[in-house]
C-alpha atoms as a PDB file:
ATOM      1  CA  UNK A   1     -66.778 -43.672 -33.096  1.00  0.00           C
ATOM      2  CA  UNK A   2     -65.918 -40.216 -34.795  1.00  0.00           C
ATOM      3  CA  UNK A   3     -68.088 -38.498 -32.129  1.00  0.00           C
ATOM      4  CA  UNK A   4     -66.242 -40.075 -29.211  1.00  0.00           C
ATOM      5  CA  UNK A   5     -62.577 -39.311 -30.526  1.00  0.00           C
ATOM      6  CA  UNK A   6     -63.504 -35.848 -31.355  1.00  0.00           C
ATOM      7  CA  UNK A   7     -64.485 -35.921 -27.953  1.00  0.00           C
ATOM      8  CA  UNK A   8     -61.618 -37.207 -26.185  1.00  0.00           C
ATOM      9  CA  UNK A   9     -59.423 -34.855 -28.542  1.00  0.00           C
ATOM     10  CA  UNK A  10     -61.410 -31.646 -27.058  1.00  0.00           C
ATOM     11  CA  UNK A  11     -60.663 -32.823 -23.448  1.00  0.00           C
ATOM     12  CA  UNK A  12     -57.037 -33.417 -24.092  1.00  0.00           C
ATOM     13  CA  UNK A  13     -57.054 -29.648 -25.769  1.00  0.00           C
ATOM     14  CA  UNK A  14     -58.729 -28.871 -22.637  1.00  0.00           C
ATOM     15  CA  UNK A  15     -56.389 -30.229 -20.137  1.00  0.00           C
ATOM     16  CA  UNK A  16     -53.490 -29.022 -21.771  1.00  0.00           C
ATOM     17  CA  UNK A  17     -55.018 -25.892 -22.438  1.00  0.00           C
ATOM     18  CA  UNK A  18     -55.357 -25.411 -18.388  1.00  0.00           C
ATOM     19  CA  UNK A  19     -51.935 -26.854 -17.959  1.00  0.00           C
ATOM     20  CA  UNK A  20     -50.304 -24.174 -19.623  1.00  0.00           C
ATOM     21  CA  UNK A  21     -52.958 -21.411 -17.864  1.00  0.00           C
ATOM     22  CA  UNK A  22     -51.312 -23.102 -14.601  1.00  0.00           C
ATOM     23  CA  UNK A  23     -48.253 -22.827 -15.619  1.00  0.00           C
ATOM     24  CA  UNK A  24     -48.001 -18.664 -16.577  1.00  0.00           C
ATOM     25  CA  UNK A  25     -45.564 -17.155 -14.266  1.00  0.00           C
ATOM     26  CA  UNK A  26     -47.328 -15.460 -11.341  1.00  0.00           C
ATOM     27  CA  UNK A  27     -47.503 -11.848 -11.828  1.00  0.00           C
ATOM     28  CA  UNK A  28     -45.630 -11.007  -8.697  1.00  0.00           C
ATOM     29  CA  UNK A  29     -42.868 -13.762  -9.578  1.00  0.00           C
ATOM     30  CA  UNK A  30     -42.739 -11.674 -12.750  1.00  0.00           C
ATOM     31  CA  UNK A  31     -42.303  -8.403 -10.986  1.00  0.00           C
ATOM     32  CA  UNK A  32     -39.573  -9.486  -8.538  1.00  0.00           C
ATOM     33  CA  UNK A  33     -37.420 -10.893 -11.608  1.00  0.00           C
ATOM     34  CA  UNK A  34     -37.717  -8.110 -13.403  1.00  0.00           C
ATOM     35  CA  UNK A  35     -37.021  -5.488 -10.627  1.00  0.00           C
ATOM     36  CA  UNK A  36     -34.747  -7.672  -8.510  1.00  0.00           C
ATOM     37  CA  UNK A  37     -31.675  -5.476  -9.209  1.00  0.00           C
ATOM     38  CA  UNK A  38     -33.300  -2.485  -8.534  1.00  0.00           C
ATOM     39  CA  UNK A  39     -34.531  -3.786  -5.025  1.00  0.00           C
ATOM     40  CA  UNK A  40     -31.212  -5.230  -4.157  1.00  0.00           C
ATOM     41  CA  UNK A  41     -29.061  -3.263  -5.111  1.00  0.00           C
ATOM     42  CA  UNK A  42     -26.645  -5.057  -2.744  1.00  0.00           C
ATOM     43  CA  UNK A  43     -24.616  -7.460  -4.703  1.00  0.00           C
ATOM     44  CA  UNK A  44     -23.359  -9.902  -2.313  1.00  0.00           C
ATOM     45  CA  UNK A  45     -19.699 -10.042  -1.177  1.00  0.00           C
ATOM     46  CA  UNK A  46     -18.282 -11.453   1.887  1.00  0.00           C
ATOM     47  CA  UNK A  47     -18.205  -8.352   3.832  1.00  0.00           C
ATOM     48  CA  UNK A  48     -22.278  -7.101   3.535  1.00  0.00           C
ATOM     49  CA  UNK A  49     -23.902 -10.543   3.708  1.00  0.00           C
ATOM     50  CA  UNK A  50     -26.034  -9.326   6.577  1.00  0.00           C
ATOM     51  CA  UNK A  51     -27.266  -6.204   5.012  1.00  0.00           C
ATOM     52  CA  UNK A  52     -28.261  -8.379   1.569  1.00  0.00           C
ATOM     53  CA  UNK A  53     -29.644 -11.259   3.501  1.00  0.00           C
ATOM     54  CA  UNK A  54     -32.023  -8.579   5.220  1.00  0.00           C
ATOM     55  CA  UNK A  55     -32.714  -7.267   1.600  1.00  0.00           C
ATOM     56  CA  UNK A  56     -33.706 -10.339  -0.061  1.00  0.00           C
ATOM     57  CA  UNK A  57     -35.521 -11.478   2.361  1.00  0.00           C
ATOM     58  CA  UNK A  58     -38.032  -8.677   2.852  1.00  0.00           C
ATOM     59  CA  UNK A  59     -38.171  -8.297  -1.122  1.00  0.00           C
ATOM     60  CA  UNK A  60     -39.167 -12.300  -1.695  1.00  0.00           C
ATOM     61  CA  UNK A  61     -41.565 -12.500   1.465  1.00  0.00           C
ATOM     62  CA  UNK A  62     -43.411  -9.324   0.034  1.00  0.00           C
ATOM     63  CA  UNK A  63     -44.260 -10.899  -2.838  1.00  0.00           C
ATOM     64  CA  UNK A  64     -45.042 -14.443  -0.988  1.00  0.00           C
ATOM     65  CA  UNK A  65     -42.357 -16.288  -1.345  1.00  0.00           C
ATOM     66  CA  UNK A  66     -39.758 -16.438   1.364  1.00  0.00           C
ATOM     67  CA  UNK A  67     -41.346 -20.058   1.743  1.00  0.00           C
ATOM     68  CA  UNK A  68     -39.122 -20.997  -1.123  1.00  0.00           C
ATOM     69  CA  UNK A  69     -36.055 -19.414   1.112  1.00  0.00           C
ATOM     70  CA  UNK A  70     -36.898 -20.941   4.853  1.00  0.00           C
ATOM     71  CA  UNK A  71     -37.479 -24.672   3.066  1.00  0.00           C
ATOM     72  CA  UNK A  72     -41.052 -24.322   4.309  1.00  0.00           C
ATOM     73  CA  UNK A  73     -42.710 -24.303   0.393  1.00  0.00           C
ATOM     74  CA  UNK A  74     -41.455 -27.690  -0.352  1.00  0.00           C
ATOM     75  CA  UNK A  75     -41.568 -29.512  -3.859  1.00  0.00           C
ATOM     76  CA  UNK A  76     -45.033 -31.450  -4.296  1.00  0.00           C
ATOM     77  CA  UNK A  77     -44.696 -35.180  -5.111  1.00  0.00           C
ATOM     78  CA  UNK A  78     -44.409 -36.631  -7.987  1.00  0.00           C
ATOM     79  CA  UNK A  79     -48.134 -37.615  -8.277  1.00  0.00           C
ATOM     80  CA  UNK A  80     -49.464 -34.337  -8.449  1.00  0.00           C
ATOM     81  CA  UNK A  81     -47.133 -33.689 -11.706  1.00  0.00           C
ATOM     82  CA  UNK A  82     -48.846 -30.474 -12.547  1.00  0.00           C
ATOM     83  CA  UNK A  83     -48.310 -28.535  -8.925  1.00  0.00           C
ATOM     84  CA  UNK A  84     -44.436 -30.120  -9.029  1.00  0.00           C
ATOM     85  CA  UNK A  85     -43.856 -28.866 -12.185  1.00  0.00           C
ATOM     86  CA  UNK A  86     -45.778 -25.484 -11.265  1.00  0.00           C
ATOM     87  CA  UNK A  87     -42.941 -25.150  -8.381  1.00  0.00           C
ATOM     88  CA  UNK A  88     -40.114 -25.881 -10.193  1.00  0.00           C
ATOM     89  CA  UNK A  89     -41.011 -22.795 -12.598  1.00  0.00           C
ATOM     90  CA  UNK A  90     -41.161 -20.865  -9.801  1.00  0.00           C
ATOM     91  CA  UNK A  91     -38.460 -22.092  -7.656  1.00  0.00           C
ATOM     92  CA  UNK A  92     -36.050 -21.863 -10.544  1.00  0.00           C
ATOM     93  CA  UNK A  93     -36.897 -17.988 -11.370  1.00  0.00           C
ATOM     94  CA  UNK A  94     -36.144 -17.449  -8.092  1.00  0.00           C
ATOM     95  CA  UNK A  95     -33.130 -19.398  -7.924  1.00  0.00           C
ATOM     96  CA  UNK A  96     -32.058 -16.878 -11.134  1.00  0.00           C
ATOM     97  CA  UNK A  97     -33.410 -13.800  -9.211  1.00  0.00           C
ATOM     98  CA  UNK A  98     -30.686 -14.894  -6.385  1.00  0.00           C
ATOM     99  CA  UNK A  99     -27.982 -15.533  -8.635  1.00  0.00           C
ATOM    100  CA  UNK A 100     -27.998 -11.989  -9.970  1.00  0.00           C
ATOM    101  CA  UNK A 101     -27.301 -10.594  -6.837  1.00  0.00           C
ATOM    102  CA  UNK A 102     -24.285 -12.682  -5.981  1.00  0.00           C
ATOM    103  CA  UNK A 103     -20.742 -11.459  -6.711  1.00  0.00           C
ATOM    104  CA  UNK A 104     -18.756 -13.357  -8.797  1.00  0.00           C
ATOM    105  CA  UNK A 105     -16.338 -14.821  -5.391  1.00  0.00           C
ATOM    106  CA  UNK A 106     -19.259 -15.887  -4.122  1.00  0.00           C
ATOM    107  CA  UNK A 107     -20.854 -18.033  -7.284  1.00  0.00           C
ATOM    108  CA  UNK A 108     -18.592 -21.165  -6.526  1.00  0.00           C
ATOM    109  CA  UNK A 109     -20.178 -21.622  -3.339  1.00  0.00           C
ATOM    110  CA  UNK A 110     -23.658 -22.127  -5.028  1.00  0.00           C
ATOM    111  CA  UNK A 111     -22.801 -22.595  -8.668  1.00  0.00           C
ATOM    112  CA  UNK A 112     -24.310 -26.534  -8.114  1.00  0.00           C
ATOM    113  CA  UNK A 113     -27.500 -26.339  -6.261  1.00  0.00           C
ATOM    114  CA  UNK A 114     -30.854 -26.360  -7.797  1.00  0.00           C
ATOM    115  CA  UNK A 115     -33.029 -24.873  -5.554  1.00  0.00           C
ATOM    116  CA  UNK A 116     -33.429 -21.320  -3.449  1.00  0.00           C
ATOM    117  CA  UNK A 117     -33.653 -23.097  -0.448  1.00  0.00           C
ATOM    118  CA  UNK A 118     -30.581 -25.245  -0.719  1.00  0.00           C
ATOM    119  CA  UNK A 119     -28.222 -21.722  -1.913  1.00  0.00           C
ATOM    120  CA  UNK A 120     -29.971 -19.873   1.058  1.00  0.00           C
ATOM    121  CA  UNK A 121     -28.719 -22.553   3.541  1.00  0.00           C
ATOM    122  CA  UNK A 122     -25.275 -22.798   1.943  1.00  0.00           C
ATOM    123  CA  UNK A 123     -24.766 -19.409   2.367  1.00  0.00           C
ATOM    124  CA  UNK A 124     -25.628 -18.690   5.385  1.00  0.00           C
ATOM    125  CA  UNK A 125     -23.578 -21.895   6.698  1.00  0.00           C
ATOM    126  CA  UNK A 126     -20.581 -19.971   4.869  1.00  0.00           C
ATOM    127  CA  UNK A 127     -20.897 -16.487   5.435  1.00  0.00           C
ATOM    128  CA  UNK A 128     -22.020 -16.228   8.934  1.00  0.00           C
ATOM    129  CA  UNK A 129     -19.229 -17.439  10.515  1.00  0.00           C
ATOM    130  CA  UNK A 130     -16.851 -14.971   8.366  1.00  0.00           C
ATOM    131  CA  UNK A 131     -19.366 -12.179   9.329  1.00  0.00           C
ATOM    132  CA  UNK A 132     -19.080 -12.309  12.639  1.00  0.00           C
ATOM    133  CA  UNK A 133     -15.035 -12.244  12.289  1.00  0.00           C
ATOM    134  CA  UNK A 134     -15.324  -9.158  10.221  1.00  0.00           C
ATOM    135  CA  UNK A 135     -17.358  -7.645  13.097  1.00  0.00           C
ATOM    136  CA  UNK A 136     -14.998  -8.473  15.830  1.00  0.00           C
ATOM    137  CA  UNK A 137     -12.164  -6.977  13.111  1.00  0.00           C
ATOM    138  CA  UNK A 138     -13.996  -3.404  12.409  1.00  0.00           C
ATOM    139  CA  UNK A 139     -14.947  -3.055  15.536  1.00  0.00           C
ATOM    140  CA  UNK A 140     -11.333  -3.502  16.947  1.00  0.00           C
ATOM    141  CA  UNK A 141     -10.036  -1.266  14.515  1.00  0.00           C
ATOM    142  CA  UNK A 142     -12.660   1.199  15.620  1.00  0.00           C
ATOM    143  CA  UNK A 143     -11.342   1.019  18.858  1.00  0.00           C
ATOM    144  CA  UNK A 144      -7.679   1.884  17.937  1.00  0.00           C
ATOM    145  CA  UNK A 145      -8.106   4.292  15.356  1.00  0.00           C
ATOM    146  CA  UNK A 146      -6.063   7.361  15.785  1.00  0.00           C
ATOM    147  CA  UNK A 147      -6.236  10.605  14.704  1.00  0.00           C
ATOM    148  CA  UNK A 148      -2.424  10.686  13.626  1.00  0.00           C
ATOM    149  CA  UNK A 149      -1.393  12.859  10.608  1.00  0.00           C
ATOM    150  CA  UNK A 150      -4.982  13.080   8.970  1.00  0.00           C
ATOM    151  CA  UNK A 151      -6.673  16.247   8.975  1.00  0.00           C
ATOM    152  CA  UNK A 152     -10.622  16.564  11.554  1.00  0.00           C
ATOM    153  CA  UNK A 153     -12.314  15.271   8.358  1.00  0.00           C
ATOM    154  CA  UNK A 154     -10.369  12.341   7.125  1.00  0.00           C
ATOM    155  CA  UNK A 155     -10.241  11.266  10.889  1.00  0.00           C
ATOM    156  CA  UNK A 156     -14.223  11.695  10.510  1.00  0.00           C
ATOM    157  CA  UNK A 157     -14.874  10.375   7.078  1.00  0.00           C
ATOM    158  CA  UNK A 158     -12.755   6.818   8.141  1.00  0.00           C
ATOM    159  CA  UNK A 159     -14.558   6.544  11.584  1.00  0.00           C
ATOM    160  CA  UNK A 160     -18.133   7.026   9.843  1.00  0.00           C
ATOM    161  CA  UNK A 161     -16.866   4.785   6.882  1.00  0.00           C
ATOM    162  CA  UNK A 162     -15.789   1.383   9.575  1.00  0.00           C
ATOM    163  CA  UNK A 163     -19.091   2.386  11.431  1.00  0.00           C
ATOM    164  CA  UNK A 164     -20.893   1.876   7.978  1.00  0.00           C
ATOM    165  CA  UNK A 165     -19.144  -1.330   7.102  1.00  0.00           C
ATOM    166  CA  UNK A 166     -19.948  -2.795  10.638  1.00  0.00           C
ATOM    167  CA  UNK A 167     -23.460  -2.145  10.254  1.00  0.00           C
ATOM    168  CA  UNK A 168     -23.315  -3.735   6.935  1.00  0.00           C
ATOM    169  CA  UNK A 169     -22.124  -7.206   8.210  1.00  0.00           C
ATOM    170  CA  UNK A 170     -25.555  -6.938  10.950  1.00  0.00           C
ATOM    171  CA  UNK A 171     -23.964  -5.521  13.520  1.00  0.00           C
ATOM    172  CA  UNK A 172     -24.011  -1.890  15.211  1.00  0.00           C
ATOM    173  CA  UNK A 173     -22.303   0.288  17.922  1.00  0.00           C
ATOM    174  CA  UNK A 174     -23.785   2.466  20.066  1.00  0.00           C
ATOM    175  CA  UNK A 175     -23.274   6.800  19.754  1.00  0.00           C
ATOM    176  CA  UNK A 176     -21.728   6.609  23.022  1.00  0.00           C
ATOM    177  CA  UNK A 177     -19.103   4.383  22.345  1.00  0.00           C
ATOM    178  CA  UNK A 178     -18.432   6.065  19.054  1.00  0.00           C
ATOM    179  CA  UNK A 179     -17.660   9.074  20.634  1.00  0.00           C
ATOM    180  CA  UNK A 180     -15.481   7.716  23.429  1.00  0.00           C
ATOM    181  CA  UNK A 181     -13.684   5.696  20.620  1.00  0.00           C
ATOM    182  CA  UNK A 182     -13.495   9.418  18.753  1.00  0.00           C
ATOM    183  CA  UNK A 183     -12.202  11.290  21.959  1.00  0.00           C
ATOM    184  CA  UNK A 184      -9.737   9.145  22.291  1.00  0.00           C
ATOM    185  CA  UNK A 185      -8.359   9.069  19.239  1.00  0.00           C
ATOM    186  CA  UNK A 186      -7.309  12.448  19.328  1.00  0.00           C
ATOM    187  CA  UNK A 187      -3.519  13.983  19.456  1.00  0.00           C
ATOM    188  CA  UNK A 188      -2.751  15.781  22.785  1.00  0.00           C
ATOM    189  CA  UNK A 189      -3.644  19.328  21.951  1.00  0.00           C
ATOM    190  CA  UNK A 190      -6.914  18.624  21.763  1.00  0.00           C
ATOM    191  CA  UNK A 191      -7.110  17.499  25.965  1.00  0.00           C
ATOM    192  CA  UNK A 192      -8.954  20.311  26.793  1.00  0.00           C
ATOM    193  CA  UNK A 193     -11.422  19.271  24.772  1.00  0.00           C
ATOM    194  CA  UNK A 194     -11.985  16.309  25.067  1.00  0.00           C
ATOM    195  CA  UNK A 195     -11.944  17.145  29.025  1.00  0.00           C
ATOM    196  CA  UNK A 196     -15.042  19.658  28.058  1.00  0.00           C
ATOM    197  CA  UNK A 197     -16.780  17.322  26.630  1.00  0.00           C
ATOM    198  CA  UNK A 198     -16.129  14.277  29.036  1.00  0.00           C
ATOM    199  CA  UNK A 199     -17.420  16.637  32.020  1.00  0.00           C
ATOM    200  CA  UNK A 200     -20.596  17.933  30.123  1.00  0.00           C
ATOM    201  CA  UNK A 201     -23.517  16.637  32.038  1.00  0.00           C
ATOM    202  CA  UNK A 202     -25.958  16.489  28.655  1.00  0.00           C
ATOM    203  CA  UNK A 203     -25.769  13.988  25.919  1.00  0.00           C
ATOM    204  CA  UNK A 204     -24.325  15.388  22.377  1.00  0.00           C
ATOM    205  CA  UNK A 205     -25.079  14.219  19.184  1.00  0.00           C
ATOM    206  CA  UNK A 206     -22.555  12.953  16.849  1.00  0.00           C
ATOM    207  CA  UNK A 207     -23.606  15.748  13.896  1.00  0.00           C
ATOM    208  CA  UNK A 208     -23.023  18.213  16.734  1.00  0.00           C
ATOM    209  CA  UNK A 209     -19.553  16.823  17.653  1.00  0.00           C
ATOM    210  CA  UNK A 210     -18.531  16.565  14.061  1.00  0.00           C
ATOM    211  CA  UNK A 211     -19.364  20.520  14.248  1.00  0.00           C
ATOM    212  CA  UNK A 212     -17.408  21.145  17.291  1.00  0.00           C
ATOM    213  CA  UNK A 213     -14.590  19.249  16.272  1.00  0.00           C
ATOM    214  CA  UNK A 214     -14.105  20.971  13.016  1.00  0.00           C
ATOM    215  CA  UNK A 215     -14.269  24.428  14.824  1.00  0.00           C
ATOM    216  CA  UNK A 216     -11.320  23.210  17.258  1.00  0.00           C
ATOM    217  CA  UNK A 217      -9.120  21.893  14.452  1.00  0.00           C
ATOM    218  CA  UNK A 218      -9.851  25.675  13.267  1.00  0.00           C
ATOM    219  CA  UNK A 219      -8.783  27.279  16.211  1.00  0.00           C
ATOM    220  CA  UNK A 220      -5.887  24.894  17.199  1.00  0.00           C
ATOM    221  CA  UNK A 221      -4.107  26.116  13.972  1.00  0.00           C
ATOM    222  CA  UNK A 222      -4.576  29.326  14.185  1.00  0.00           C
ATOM    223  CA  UNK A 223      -2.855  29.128  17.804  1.00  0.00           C
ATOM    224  CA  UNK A 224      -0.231  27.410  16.549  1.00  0.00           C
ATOM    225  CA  UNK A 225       0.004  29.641  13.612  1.00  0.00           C
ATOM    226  CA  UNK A 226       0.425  32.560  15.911  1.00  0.00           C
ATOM    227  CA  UNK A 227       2.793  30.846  18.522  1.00  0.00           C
ATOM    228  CA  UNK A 228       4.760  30.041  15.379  1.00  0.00           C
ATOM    229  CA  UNK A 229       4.937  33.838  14.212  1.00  0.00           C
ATOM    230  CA  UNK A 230       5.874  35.153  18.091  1.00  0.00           C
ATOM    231  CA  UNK A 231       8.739  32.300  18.279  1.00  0.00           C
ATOM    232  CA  UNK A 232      10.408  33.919  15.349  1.00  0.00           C
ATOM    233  CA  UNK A 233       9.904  37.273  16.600  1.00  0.00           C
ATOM    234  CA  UNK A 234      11.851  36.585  19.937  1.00  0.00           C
ATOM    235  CA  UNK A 235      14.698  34.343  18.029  1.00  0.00           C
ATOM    236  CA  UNK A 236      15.447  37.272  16.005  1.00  0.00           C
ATOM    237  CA  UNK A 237      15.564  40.186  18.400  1.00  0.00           C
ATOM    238  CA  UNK A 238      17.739  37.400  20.143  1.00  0.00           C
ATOM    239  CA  UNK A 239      19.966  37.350  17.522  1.00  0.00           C
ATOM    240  CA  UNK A 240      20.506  41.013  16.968  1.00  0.00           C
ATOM    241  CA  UNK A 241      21.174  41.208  20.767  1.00  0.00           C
ATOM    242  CA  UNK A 242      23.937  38.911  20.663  1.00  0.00           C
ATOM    243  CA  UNK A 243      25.377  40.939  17.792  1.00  0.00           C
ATOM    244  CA  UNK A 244      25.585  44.346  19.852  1.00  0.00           C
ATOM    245  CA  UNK A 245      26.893  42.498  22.328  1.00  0.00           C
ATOM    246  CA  UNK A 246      29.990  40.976  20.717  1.00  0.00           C
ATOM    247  CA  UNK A 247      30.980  44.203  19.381  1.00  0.00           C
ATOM    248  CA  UNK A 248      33.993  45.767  20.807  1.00  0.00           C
ATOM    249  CA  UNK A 249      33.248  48.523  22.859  1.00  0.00           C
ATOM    250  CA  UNK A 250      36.136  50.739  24.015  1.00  0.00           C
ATOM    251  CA  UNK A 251      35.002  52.312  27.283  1.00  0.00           C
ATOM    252  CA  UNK A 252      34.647  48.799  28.958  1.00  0.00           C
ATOM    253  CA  UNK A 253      37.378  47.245  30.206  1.00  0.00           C
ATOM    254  CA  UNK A 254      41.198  48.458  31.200  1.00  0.00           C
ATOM    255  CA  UNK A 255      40.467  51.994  28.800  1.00  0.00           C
ATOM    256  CA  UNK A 256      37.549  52.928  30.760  1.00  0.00           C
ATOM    257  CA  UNK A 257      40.277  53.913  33.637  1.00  0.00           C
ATOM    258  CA  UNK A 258      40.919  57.683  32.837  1.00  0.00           C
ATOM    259  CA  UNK A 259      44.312  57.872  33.791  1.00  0.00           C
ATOM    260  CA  UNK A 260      45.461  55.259  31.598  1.00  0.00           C
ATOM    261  CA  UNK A 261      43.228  56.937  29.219  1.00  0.00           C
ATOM    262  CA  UNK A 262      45.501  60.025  29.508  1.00  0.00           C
ATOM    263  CA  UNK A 263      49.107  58.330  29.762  1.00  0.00           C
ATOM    264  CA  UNK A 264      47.891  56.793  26.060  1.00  0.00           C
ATOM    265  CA  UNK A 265      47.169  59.482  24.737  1.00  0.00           C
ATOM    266  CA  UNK A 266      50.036  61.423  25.766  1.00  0.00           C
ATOM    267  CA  UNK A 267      52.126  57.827  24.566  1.00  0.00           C
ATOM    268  CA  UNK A 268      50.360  58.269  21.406  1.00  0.00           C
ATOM    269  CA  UNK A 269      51.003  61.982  21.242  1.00  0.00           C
ATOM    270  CA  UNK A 270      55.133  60.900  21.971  1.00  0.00           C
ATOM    271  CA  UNK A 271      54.644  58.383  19.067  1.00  0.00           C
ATOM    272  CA  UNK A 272      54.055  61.104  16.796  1.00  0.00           C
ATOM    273  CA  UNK A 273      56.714  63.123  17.421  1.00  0.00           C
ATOM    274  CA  UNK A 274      59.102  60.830  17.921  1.00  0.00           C
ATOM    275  CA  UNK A 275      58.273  59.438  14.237  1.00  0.00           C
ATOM    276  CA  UNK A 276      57.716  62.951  12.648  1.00  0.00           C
ATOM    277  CA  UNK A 277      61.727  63.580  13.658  1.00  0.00           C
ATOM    278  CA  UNK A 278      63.978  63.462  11.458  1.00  0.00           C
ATOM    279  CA  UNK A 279      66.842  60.404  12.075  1.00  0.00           C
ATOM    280  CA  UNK A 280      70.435  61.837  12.594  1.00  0.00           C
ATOM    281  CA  UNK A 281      73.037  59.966  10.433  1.00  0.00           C
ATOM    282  CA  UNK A 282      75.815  58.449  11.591  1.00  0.00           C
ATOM    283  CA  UNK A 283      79.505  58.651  10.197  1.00  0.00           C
ATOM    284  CA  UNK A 284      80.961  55.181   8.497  1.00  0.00           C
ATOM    285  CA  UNK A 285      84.927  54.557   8.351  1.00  0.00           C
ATOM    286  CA  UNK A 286      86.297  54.587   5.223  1.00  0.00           C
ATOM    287  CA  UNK A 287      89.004  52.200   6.596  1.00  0.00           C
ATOM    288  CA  UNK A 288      87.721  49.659   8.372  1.00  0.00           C
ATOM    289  CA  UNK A 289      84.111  50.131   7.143  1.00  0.00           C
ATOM    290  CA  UNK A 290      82.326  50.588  10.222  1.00  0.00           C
ATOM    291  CA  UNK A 291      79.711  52.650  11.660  1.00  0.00           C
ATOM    292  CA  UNK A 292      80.555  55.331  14.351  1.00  0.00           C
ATOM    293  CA  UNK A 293      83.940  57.229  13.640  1.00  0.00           C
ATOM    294  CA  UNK A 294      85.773  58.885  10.336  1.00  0.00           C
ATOM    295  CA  UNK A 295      88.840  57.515   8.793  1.00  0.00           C
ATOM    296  CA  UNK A 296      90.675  59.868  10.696  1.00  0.00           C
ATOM    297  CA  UNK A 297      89.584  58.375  14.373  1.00  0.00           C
ATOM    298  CA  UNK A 298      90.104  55.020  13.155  1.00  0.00           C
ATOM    299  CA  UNK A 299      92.031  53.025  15.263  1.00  0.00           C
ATOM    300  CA  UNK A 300      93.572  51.338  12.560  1.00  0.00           C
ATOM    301  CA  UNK A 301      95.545  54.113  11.349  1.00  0.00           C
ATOM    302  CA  UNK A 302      96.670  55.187  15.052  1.00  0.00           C
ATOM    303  CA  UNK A 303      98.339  51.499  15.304  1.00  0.00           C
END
């Protein structure tokens, strides 16, 4: 009887000994947890789900086990109890892996399923749809962005930062339309331009039209630098003209005749004289008081 319970007791060791061999996280399981942040380092918003679906996906199948994503690694039944219990381990460290790469706005969407399969189905079923609005959005604004008041590089730097953001929610444009969408964003004063470039007969790159652009912006102030400086030139030799022509100039007019010229002079010259002369004084009446006779011519005493 001892001999056959120390025997049973060694196979039970046994058996749970292997269990718990079994059950060791898979070195590759271990690797992706540990390094999931590092491989993603997309946390997932509603704007970039494309770009972090792409991510995870590639990271988990590379190890073996996007079959845990797709549904197609399903749960064993409950009588094989050891390879159920072996998938939950696994399943679950995934499940954590995915969690740690979701933004905090996004957590409620997930925060009560159990498995990787069930949040990578929920997701998609939610995020999708939004994606594909926020790709109709960017690429509208794409097509009405203007040039406006920003300088060649902040026109540049917003263009290149919607054509980021599109390819982030799994969608792209193509070079050609980016440049037509560039072209015609652009003020007037840069027609010629964009005429040069319409009418060249070989493909440019967009690196190479950044280049050009910049160069134009360049030269487009200096022109209007200079037009600037020659306007200001011709408003004030304007000016002065008008100034020596409102002066009063006396040989125009009635005094350029010379023979008025002369009878005011000799006027002037009679002026003179006339006021150099002394004034003779006239007698007043000591009678009457008036100007013009002496007492003795006074009519009053004749009466």
């Amino acid at each position: 009887m001892g001999d056959e319970a120390s025997v049973r007791s060694h196979r039970q060791q046994s058996t749970i000994s292997g269990q718990d061999t079994d059950l060791v996280i898979p070195i590759h399981l271990k690797f992706l947890i540990s390094n999931i942040k590092n491989l993603v380092p997309t946390i997932l918003t509603i704007e970039n789900y494309s770009i972090w679906k792409l991510q995870i996906y590639q990271h988990f199948a590379a190890n073996g086990y996007d079959g845990h994503l797709s549904g197609i690694i399903i749960c064993p039944s409950a009588t094989d109890a050891l390879g159920q219990t072996r998938w939950r381990l696994i399943d679950r460290n995934l499940v954590s892996a995915l969690l740690s790469t979701i933004s905090l706005g996004i957590l409620p969407y997930v925060i009560s399923l159990h498995t990787a399969h069930d949040i990578w189905i929920s997701l998609e079923r939610r995020l999708q749809p939004k994606n594909r609005l926020r790709v109709i959005q960017l690429k509208n604004e794409l097509h009405q962005i203007r040039m406006a008041d920003r300088t060649m590089q902040q026109y540049l730097d917003q263009i290149k930062k919607l054509e980021d953001n599109i390819a982030a929610a799994g969608s792209t444009v193509d070079t050609e339309d980016i440049i037509l969408y560039i072209l015609n964003g652009l003020p007037t004063g840069y027609n010629s331009f964009k005429t040069t470039i319409r009418a060249s007969l070989q493909p440019i790159s967009l690196d190479d039209l950044y280049s050009l652009l910049s160069r134009e912006e360049i030269n487009l102030q200096h022109q209007m630098l200079q037009d600037s400086q020659q306007s200001e030139t011709t408003a004030l030799f304007s000016n002065r003209s008008n100034n020596y022509r409102g002066r009063p100039n006396k040989s125009h007019g009635k005094n350029s005749n010379p023979r008025f010229q002369q009878v005011e002079r000799q006027q002037q010259i009679s002026e003179v004289h006339n006021s150099a002369r002394p004034q003779q004084s006239r007698p007043i009446c000591q009678i009457c008081g008036k100007i013009g006779h002496t007492a003795g011519n006074c009519c009053i005493v004749k009466t």
